[in-house]
Protein backbone atom coordinates (compact mmCIF):
# COMPACT_ATOMS: atom_id res chain seq x y z
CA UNK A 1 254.01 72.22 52.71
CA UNK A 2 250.98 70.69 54.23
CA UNK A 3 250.62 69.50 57.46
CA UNK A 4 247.59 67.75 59.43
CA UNK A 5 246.92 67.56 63.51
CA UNK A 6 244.16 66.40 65.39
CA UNK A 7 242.66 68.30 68.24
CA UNK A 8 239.40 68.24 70.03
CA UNK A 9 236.28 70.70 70.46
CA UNK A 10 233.21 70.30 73.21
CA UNK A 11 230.00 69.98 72.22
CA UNK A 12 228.13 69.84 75.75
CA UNK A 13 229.91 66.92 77.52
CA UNK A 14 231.03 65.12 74.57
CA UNK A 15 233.80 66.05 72.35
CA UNK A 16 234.42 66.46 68.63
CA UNK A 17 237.33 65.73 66.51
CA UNK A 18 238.81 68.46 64.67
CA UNK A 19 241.58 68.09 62.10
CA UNK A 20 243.53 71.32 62.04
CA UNK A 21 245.20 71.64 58.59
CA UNK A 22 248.27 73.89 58.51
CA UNK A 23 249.47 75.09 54.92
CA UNK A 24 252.95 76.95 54.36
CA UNK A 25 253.13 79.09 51.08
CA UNK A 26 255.97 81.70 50.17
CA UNK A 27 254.73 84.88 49.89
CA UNK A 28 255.83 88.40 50.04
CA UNK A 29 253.46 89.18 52.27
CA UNK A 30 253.33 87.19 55.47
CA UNK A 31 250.24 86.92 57.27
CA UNK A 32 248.77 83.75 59.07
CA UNK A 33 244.76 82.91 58.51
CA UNK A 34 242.27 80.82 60.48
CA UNK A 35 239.73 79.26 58.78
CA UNK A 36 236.69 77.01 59.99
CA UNK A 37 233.84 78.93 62.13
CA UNK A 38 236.91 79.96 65.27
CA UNK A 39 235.53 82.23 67.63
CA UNK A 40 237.57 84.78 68.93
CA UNK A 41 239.87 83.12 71.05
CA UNK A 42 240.61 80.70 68.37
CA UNK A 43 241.17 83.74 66.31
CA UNK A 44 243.30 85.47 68.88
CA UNK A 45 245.89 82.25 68.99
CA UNK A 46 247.74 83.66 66.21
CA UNK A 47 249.83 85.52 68.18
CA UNK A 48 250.04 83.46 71.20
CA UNK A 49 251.08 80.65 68.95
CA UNK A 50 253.79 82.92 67.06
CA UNK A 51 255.00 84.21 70.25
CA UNK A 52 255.64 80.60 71.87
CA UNK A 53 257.44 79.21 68.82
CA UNK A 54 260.13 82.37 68.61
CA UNK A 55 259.82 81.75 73.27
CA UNK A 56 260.81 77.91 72.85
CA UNK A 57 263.58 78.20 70.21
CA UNK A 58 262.21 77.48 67.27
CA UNK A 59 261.19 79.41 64.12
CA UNK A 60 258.41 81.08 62.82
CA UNK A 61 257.73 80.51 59.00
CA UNK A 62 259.12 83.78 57.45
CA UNK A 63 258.43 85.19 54.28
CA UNK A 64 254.99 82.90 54.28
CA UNK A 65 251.42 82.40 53.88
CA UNK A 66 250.15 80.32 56.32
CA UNK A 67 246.62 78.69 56.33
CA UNK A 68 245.08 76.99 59.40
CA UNK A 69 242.00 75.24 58.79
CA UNK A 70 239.96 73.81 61.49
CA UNK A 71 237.81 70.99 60.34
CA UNK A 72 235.03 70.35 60.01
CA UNK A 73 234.12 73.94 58.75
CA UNK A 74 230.06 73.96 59.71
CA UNK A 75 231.14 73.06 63.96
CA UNK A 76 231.97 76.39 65.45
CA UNK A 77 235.81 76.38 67.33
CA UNK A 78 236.02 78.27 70.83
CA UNK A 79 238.53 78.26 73.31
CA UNK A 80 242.20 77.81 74.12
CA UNK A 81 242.67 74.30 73.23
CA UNK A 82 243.59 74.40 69.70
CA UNK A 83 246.90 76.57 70.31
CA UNK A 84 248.48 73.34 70.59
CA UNK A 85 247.74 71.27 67.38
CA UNK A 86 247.99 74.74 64.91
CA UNK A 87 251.69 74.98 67.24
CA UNK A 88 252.17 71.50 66.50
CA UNK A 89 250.90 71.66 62.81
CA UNK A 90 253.56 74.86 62.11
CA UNK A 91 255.92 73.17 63.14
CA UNK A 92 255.33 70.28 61.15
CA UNK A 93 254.52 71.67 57.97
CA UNK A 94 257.98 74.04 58.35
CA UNK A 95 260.16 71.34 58.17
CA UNK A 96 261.15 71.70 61.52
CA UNK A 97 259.53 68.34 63.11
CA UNK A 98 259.34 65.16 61.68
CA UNK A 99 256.68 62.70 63.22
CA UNK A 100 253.56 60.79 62.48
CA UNK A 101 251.66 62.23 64.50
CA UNK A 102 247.99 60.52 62.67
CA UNK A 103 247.31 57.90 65.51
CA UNK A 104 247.63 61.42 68.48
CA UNK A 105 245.57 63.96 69.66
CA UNK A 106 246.32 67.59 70.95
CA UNK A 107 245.22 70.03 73.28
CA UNK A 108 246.56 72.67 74.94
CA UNK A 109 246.27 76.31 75.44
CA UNK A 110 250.41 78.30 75.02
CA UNK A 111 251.48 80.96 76.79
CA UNK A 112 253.41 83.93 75.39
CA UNK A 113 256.30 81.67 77.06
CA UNK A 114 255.76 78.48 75.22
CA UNK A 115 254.27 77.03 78.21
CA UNK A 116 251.37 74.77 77.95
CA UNK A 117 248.50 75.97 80.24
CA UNK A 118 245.27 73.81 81.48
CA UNK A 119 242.05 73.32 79.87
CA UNK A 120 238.25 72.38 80.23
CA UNK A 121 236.78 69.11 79.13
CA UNK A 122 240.28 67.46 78.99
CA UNK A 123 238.41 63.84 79.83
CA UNK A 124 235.89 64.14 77.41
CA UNK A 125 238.47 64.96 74.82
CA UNK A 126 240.60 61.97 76.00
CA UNK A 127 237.65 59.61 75.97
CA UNK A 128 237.15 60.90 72.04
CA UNK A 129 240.23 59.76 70.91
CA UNK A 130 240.07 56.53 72.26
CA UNK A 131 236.56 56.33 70.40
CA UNK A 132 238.05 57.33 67.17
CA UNK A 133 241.02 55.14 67.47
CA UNK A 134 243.74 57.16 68.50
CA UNK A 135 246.53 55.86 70.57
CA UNK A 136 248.16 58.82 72.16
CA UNK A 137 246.84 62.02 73.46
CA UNK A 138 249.17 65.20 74.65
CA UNK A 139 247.42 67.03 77.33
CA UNK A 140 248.70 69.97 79.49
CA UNK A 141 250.32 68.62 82.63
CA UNK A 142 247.82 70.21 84.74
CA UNK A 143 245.16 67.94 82.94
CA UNK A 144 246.97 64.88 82.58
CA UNK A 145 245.31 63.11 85.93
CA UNK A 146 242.01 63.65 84.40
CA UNK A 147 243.07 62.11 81.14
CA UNK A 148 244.70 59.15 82.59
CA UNK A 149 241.57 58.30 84.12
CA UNK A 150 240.33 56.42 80.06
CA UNK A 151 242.08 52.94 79.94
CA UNK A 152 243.63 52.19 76.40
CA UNK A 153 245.20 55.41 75.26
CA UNK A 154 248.39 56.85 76.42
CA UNK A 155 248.22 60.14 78.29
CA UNK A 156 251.02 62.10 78.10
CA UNK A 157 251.83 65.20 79.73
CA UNK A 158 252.67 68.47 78.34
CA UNK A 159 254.64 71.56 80.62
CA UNK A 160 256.14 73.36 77.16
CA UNK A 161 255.85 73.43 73.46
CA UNK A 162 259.17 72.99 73.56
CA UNK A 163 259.18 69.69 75.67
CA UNK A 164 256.65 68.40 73.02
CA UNK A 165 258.71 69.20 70.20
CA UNK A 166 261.72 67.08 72.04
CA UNK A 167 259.79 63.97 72.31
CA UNK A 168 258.30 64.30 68.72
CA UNK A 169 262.11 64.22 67.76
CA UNK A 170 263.06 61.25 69.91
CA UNK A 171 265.72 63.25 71.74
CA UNK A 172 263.77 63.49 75.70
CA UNK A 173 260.79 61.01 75.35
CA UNK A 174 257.63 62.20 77.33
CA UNK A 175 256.56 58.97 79.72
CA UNK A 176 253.00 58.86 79.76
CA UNK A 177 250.61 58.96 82.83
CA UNK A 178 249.27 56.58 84.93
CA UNK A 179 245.82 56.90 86.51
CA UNK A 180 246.93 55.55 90.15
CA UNK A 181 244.75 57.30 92.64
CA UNK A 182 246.99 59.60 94.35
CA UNK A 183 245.41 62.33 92.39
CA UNK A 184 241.98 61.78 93.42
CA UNK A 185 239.93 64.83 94.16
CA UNK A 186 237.26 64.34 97.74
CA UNK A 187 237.64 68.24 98.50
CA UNK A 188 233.58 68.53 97.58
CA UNK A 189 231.84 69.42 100.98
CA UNK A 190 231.15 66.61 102.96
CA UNK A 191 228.28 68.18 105.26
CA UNK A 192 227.86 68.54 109.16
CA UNK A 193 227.83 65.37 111.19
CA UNK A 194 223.92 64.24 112.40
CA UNK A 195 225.50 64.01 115.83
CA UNK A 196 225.98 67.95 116.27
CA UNK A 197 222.66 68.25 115.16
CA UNK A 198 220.33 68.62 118.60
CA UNK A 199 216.68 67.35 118.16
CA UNK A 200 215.03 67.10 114.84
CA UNK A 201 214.61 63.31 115.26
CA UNK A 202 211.94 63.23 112.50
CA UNK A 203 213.71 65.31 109.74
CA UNK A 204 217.19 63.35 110.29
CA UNK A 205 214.64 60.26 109.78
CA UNK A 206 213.07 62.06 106.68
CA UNK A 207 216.79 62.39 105.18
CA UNK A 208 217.37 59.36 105.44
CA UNK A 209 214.62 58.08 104.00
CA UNK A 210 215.31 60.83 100.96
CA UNK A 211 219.37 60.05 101.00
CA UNK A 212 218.60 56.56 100.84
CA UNK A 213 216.05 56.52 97.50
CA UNK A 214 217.39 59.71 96.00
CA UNK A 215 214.02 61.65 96.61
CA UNK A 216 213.20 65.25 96.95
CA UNK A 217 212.34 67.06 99.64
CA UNK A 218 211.05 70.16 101.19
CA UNK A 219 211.40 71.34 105.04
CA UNK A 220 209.39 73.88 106.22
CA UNK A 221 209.84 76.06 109.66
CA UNK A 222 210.61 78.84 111.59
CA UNK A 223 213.65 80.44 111.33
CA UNK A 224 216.50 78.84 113.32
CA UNK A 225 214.73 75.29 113.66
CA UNK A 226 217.69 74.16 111.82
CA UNK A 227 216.73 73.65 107.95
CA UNK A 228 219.91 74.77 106.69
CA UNK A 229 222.31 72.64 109.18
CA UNK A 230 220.09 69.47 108.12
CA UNK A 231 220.70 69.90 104.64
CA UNK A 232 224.40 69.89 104.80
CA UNK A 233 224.51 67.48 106.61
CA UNK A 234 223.11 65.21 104.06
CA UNK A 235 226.26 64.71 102.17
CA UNK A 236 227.74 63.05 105.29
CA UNK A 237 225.19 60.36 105.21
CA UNK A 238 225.47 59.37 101.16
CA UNK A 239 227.29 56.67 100.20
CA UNK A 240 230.67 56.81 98.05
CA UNK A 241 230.08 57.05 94.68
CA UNK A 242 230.49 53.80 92.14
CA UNK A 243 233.25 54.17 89.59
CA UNK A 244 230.97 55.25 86.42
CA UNK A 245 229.28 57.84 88.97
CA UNK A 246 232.82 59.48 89.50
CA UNK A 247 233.63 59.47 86.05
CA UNK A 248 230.18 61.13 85.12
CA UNK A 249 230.56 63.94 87.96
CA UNK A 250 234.31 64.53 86.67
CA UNK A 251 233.37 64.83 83.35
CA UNK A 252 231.28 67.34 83.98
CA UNK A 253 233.25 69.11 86.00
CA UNK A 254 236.03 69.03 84.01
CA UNK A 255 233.90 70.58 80.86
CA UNK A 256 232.39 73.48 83.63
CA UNK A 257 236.44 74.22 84.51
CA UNK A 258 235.57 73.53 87.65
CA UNK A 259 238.25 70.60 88.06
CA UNK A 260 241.60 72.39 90.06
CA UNK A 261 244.67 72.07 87.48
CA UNK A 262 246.59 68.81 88.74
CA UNK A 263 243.02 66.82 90.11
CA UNK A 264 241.84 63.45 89.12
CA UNK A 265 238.34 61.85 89.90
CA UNK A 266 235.90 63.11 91.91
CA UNK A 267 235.12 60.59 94.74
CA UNK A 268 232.48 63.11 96.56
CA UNK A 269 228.97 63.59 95.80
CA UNK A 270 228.54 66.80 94.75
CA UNK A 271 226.41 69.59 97.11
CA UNK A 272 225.63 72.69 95.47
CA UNK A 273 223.60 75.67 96.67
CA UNK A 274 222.69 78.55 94.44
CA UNK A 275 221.68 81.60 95.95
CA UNK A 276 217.91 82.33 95.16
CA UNK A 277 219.01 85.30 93.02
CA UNK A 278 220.07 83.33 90.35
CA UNK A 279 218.59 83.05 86.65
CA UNK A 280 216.99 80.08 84.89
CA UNK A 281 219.85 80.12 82.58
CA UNK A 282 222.26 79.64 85.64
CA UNK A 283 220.68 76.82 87.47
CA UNK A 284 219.56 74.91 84.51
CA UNK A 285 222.57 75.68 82.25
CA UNK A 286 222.27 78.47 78.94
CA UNK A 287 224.70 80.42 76.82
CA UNK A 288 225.25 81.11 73.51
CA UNK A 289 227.43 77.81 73.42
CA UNK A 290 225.63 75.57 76.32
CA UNK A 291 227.13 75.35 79.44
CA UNK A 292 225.92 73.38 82.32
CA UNK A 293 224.04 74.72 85.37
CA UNK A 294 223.68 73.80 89.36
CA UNK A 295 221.25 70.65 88.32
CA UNK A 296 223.94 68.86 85.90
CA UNK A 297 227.02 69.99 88.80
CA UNK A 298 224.50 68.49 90.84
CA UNK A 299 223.88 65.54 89.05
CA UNK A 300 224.51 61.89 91.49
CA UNK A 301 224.56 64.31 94.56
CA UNK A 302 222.54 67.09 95.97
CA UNK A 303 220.61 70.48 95.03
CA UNK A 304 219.94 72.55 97.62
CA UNK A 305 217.45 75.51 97.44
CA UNK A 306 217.14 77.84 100.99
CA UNK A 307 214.05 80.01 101.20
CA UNK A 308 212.48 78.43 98.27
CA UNK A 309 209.78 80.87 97.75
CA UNK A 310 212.36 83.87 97.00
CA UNK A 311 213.34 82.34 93.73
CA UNK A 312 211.91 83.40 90.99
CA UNK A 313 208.98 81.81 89.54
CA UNK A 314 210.06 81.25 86.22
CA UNK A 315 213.45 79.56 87.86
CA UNK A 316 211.69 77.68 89.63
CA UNK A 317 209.54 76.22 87.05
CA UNK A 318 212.75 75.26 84.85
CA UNK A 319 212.82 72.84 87.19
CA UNK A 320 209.87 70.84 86.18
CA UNK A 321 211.74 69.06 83.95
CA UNK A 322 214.60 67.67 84.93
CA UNK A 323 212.84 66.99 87.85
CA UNK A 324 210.93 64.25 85.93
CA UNK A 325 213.20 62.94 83.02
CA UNK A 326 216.57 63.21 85.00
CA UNK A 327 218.16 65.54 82.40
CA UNK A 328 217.49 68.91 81.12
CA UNK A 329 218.35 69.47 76.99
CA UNK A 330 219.32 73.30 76.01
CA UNK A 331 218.37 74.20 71.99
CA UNK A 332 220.10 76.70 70.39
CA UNK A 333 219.69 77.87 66.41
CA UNK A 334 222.93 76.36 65.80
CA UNK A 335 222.76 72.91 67.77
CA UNK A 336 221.11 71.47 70.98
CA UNK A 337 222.59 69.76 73.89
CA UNK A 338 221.55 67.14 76.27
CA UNK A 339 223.28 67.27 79.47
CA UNK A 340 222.93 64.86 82.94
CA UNK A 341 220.39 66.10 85.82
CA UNK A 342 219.61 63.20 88.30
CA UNK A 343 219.83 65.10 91.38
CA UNK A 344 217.71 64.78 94.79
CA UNK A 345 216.50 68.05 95.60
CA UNK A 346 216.62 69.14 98.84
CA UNK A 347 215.00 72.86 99.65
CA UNK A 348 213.96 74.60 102.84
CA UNK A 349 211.25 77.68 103.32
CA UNK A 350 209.73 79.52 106.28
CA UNK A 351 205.91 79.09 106.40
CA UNK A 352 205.51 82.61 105.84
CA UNK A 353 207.02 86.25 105.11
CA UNK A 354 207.86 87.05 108.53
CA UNK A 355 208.69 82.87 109.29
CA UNK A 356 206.40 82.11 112.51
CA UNK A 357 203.27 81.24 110.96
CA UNK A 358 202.24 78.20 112.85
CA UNK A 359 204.96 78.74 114.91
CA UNK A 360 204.07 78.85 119.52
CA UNK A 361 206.92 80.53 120.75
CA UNK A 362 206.28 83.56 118.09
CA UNK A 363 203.34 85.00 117.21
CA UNK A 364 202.93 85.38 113.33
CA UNK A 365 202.41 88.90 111.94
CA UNK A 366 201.04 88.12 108.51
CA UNK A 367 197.74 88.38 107.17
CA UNK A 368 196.03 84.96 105.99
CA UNK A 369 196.03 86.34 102.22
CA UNK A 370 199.67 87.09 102.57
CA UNK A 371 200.78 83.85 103.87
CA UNK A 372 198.78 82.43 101.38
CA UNK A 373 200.31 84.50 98.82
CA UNK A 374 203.95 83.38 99.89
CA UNK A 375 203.12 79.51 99.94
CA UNK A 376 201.47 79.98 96.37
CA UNK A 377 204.88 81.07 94.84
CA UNK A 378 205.58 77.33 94.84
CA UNK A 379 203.52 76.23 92.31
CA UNK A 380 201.41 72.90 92.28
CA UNK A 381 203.20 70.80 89.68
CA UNK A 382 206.29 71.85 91.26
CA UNK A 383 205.13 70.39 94.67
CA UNK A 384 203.52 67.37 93.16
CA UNK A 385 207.42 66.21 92.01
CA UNK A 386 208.26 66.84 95.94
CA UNK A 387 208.14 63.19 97.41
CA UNK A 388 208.81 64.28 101.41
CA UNK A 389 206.62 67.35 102.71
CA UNK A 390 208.67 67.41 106.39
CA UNK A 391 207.87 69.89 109.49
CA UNK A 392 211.05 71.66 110.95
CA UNK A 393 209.48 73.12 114.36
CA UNK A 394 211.48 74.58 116.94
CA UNK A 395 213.82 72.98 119.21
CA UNK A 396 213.15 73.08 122.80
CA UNK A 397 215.85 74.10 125.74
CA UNK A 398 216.00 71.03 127.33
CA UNK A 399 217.34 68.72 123.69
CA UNK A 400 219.59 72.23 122.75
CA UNK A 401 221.41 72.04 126.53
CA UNK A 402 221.46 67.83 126.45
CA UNK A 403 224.89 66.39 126.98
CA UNK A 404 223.88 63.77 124.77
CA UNK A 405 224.98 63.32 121.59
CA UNK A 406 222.53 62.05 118.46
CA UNK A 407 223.22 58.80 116.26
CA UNK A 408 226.48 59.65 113.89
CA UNK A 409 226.24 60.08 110.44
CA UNK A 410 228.55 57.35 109.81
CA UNK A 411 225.50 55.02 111.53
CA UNK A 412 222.98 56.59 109.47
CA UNK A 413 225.35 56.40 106.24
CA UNK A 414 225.54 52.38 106.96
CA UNK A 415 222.01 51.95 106.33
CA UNK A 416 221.39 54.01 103.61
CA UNK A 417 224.39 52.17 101.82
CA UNK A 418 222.86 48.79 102.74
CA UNK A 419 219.25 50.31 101.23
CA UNK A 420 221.07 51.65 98.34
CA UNK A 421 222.36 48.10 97.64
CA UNK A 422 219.24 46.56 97.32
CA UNK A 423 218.42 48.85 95.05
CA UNK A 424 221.64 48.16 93.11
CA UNK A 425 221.19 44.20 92.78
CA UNK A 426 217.11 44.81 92.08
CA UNK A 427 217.44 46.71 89.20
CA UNK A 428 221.00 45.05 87.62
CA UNK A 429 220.29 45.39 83.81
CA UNK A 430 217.48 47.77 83.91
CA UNK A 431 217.07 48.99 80.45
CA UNK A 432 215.59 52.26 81.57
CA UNK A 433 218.74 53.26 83.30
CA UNK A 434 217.20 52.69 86.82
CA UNK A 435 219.42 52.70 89.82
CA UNK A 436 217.47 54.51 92.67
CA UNK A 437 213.44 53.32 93.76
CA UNK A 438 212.74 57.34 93.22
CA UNK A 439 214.62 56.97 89.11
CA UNK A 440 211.27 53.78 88.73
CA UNK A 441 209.73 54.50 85.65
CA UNK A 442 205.15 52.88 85.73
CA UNK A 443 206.67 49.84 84.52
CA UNK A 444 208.97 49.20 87.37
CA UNK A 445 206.54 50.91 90.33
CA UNK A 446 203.66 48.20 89.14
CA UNK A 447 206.46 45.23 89.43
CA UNK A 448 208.37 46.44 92.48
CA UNK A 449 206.13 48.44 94.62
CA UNK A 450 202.42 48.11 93.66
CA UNK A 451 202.48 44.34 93.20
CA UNK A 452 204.41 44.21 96.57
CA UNK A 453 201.70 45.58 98.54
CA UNK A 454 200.19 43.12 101.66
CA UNK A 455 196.25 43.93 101.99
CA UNK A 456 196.45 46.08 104.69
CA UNK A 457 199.13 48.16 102.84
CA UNK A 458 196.89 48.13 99.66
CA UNK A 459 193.62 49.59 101.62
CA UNK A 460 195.56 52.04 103.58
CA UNK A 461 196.91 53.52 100.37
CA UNK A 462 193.36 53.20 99.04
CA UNK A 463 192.27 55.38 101.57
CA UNK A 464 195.21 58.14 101.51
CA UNK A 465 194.30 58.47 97.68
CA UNK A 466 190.63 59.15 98.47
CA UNK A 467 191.55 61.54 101.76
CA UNK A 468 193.98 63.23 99.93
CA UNK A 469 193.12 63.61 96.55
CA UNK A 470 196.93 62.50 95.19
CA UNK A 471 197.15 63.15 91.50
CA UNK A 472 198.47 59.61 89.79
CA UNK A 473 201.82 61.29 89.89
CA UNK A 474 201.67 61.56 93.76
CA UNK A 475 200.19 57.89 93.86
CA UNK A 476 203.55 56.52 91.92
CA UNK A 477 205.52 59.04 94.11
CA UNK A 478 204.09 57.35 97.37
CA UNK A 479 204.81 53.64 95.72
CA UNK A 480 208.47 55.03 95.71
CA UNK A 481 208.66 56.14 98.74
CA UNK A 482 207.26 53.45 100.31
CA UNK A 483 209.51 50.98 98.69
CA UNK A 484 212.54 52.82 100.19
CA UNK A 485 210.84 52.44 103.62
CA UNK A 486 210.52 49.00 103.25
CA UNK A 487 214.42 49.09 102.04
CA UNK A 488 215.60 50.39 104.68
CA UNK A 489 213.92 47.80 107.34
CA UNK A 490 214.89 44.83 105.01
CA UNK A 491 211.55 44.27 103.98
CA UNK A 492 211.13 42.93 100.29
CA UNK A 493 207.29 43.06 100.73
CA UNK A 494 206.06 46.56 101.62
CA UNK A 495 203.96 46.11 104.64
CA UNK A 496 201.40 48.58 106.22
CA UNK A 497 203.71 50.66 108.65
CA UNK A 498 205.67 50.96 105.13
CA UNK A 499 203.08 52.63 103.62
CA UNK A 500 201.82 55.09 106.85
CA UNK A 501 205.22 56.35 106.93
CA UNK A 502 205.22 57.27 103.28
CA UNK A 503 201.89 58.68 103.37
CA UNK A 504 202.62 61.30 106.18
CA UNK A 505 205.41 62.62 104.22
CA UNK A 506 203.19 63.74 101.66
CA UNK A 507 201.49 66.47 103.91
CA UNK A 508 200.90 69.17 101.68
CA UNK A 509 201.39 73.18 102.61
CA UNK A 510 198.56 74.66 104.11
């Protein structure tokens, strides 16, 4: 007998239907064969599917030849998820269900037990079927928040093979799930408060200014000026993320396995923070199969990168890309993958080896050519995608001992919502995907920052061009940034005191 199931495979963040087709032969010598590029935990199912059948009280085909073929043959099969539909499929083609199960999609990964354990990418798979028509997808209970989240497709929840097999039999329906936000999941870090943050009045003003336009920056001092505490506390001052934001981040969490069994959306930005000895491979994403890396688990929220120059240069330089185009694409021989990367970059380095170059309460113990050295590990298109160049000195007794507490976060967060805003309603049906002044692409700097200029904004940039020698990427860069200035006062024409703020942020290092 022949039997057909739908599951799912990844491919990146999307997903890919896969028809498994189960055929049951008599033969005198049993075996079971998977066909259709599996890897070897597809391969390895065999037995965890025979085992759950005989667990859950049903029958393995005896005296049989059975056939599982996983279709489309060319898209290679890996993972845990397609226990399910071959269960499913066996059971169908033995007799031993009876169900029409075309308009339903499975996925799953059994346990010796017949239990039905979690899986990555659940939401993408969910968001296939409802693509491709179907009305009903069985998902391991652990998943089935996640699923529920795609409107128009029931999500039902699976503990057991042999629960499953009830429902397809009528005798204990399944009820589906509900997305109702009880299952939301805000456990991403939510940063230190600016309030417990003593001093620094100018790099708390230069996050803001980056939090509020989604620009990149890099903080350079001594070591304790507090680099580190100012860039997590960022994440307190960002504002909630819209709806298609959560579902983007949850996606791709959900495809890393980084989503706990039982969690819905994601309703924090995210904050990651590689150590420097990662590789490329890690931080951009790599594998034999593509996976992502910190920028996409970054993506809508935060990189950050302590001591800067100790990663390596080649790591560093990966970054180049998504940098500019907001998503980083990883080619293999067999296929090549496009996944999400808009990300503000936050990163933090001492001035030099020893970290008091510059510094008047330490005297620096580096040669010129080595401090040079250090600083040159960053290299110069790196720092020319770098939109705020801020100082981190030292903080003095007097602010560390005040009784006197800073301006919340929650303060600071108000603005840059109200900024961010603006932003929103200014670039409503952008084509280019725009939703941030620092995401502009030439067309929109000309129309919403060049073209907003007053005359005394226009010669003082004139000037900073000419002093400075900014490349034309640095020019747009300083458009941006100045546009978020003006934001952030209410200002829709960017006025001189706009501009001088933008322009000292682009101090270079020495």
């Amino acid at each position: 007998m022949l039997a057909k199931v739908y599951g799912c495979a990844l491919i990146g963040l999307d997903g890919e239907l896969v028809e498994a087709e189960v055929d049951i032969s008599r033969s005198e010598r049993p075996m079971i064969s998977v066909v259709g590029l599996p890897d070897a935990s597809v391969q390895e199912a065999r037995e965890r599917v025979r085992s759950a059948i005989r667990n859950s009280g049903l029958s393995w085909p005896v005296n049989s030849r059975l056939i599982v073929n996983l279709a489309p043959a060319d898209l290679r099969k890996e993972g845990p998820s397609f226990d399910l539909p071959m269960a499913v499929g066996i059971l169908l083609a033995s007799g031993q269900a009876v169900a029409d199960c075309e308009d339903a999609v499975f996925a799953g990964e059994l346990s010796l037990d017949g239990d039905v354990r979690p899986v990555h990418g659940v939401l993408s798979m969910v968001a296939l079927a409802k693509a491709r028509g179907k009305r009903r997808a069985f998902v391991p209970a652990g998943n089935a928040a996640e699923g529920a989240l795609v409107d128009g497709i029931d999500v039902y929840p699976v503990d057991s093979l042999a629960s499953l097999m009830a429902h397809l039999l009528g005798s204990v329906p399944l009820q589906p799930s509900t997305a109702d936000g009880t299952s939301e999941f805000d456990e991403l870090y939510r940063g230190t408060d600016f309030a417990d943050i003593a001093g620094q009045e100018h790099a708390k003003r230069a996050l803001e200014v980056a939090a509020a336009g989604g620009h990149n920056v890099i903080m350079r001092g001594p070591p304790g000026s507090g680099k580190t505490l100012l860039a997590r506390a960022v994440p307190s001052i960002l504002p909630t993320m819209t709806g298609n934001e959560a579902l983007e981040v949850t996606r791709i969490y959900s495809v890393a396995g980084l989503l706990p069994p039982g969690a819905g959306l994601i309703t924090t930005r995210p904050f990651r923070a590689p150590h420097h000895t990662i590789s490329h491979g890690g931080l951009v994403g790599g594998g034999t199969v593509p996976r992502p890396g910190e920028v996409t688990l970054s993506h809508r929220g935060v990189l950050f990168l302590d001591e800067l120059p100790e990663f390596g240069p080649q790591v560093l330089e990966v970054l180049r890309q998504p940098m500019e185009d907001r998503t980083v694409t990883i080619s293999r021989a067999r296929q090549s993958v496009t996944f999400p990367a808009n990300f503000a970059l936050i990163s933090a380095m001492n001035p030099c080896p020893c970290g008091f170059y510059g510094d008047q309460a330490h005297e620096c113990t580096c040669a010129p050519q080595l401090v040079a050295r250090y600083q040159r590990r960053i290299s110069g298109p790196l720092l020319d995608r770098i939109d705020l160049f801020v100082d981190v000195p030292r903080v003095e007794y007097e602010k560390l001992s005040s009784n006197e507490r800073a301006e919340s976060s929650s303060a600071v967060a108000d603005r840059v919502a109200q900024a961010r805003e603006v932003q929103r309603h200014r670039f409503v049906g952008a084509t280019s995907g725009t939703m941030l002044n620092s995401d502009m692409n030439p067309t929109e700097v000309r129309a919403q920052a060049q073209d907003m200029l007053d005359d005394g904004s226009r010669n003082l940039l004139k000037m900073a061009v000419e002093r400075l020698n900014l490349s034309a990427r640095a020019f747009h860069r300083t458009l941006k940034l100045a546009r978020t200035v003006a934001d952030l006062a209410g200002c829709e024409v960017i006025e001189q005191q706009h501009i001088a703020e933008a322009i000292q942020y682009r101090e270079r290092l020495d």
